[in-house]
Protein backbone atom coordinates (compact mmCIF):
# COMPACT_ATOMS: atom_id res chain seq x y z
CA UNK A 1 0.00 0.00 0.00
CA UNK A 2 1.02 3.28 -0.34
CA UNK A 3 3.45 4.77 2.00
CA UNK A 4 2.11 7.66 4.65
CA UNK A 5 3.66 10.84 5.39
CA UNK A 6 5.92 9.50 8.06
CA UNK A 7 6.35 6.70 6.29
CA UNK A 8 8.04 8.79 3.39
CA UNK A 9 9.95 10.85 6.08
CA UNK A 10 11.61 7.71 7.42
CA UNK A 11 12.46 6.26 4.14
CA UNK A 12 13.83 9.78 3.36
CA UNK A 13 16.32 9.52 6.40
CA UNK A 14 17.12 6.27 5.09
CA UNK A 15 18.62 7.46 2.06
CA UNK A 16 20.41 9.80 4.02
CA UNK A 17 22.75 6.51 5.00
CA UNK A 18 25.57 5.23 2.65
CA UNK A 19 24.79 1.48 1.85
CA UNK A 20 24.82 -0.33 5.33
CA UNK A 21 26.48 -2.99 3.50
CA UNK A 22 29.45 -0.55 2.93
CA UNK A 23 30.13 0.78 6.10
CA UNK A 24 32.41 -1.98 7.27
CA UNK A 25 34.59 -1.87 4.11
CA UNK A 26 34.40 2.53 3.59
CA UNK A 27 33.53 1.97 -0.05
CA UNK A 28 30.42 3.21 -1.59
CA UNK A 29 28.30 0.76 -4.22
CA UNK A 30 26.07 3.23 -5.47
CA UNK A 31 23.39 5.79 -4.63
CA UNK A 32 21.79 4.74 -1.68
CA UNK A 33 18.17 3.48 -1.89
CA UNK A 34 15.50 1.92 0.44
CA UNK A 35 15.34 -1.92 0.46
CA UNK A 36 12.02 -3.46 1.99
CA UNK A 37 12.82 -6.57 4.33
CA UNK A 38 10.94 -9.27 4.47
CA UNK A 39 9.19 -11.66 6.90
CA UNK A 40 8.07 -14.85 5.51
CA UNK A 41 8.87 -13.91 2.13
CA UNK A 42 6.27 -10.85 2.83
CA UNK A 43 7.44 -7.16 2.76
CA UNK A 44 7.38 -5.77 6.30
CA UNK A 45 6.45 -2.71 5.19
CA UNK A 46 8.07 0.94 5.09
CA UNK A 47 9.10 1.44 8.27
CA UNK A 48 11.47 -1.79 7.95
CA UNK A 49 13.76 -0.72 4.80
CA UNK A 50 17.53 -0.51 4.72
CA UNK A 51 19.92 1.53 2.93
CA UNK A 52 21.71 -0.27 0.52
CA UNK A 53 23.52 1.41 -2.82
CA UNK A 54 22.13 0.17 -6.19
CA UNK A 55 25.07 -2.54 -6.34
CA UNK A 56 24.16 -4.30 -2.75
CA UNK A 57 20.10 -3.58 -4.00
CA UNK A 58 19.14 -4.22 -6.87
CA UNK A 59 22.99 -5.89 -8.66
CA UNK A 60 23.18 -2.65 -10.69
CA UNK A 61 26.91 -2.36 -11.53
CA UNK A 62 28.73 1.42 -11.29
CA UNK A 63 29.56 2.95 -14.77
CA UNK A 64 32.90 1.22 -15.87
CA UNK A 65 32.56 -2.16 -13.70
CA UNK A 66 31.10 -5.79 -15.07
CA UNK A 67 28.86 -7.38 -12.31
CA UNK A 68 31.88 -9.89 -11.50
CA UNK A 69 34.51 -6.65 -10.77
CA UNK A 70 31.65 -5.30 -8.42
CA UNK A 71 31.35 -8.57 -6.54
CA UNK A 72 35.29 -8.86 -6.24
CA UNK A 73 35.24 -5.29 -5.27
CA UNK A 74 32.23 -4.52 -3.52
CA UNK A 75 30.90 -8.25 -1.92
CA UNK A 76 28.09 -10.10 -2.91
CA UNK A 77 24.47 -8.29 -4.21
CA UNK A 78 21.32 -8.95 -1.83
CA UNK A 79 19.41 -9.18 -5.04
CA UNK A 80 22.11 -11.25 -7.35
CA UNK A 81 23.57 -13.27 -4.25
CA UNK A 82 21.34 -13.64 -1.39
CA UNK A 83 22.69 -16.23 0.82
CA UNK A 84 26.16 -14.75 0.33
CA UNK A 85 25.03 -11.27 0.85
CA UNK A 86 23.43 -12.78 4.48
CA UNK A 87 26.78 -14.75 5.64
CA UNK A 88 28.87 -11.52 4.86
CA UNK A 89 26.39 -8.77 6.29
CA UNK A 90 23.82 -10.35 8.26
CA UNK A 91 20.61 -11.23 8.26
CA UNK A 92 17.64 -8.28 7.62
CA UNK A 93 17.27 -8.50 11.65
CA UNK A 94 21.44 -7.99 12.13
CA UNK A 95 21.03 -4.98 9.67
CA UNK A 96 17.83 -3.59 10.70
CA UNK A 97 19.41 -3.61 14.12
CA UNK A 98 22.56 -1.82 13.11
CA UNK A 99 20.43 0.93 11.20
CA UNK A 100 17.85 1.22 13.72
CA UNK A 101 20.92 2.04 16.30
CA UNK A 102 22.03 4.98 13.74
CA UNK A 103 18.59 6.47 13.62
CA UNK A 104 18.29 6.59 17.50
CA UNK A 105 21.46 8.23 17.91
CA UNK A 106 20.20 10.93 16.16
């Protein structure tokens, strides 16, 4: 359904994050963007997104890379390498954690 107002404000501060999947190796994958999590294989719902850059996303490679120089570079895609992407960053509740500890420090 479609996101509320403070729905839209939290996904805002989201993208305000570099890519949580980035923050233990300093690079940067690509713009930042809010990834649902999901329960069950069904999408908690806006308040439960991460920020992850378009590489750890959605496998979008940054101008000048192939998709295997990204993963050699960058780690594994959620989208392109799930189960790899979940033994080298965590699991959605290890991230949402993490983020969730960001956003109450503010």
């Amino acid at each position: 359904k479609p996101a509320t107002r403070r729905e839209k404000e939290h996904m805002a501060a989201i993208t305000q994050f570099r890519c949580v999947a980035c923050w233990t190796t300093g690079l940067c994958c690509g713009p930042t963007e809010c990834d649902h999590t999901l329960s069950g294989g069904i999408r908690r719902g806006h308040m439960f997104v991460l920020p992850l850059g378009s590489w750890h996303h959605r496998g979008i490679p940054l101008p000048g890379y192939t998709a295997n120089q990204m993963r050699l570079t960058f780690g594994p895609s959620r989208r392109l390498h799930g189960k790899a992407f979940k033994a080298t960053y965590g699991t959605d509740y290890e991230l949402m954690a993490k983020v969730n500890a960001l956003l109450d420090s503010k």
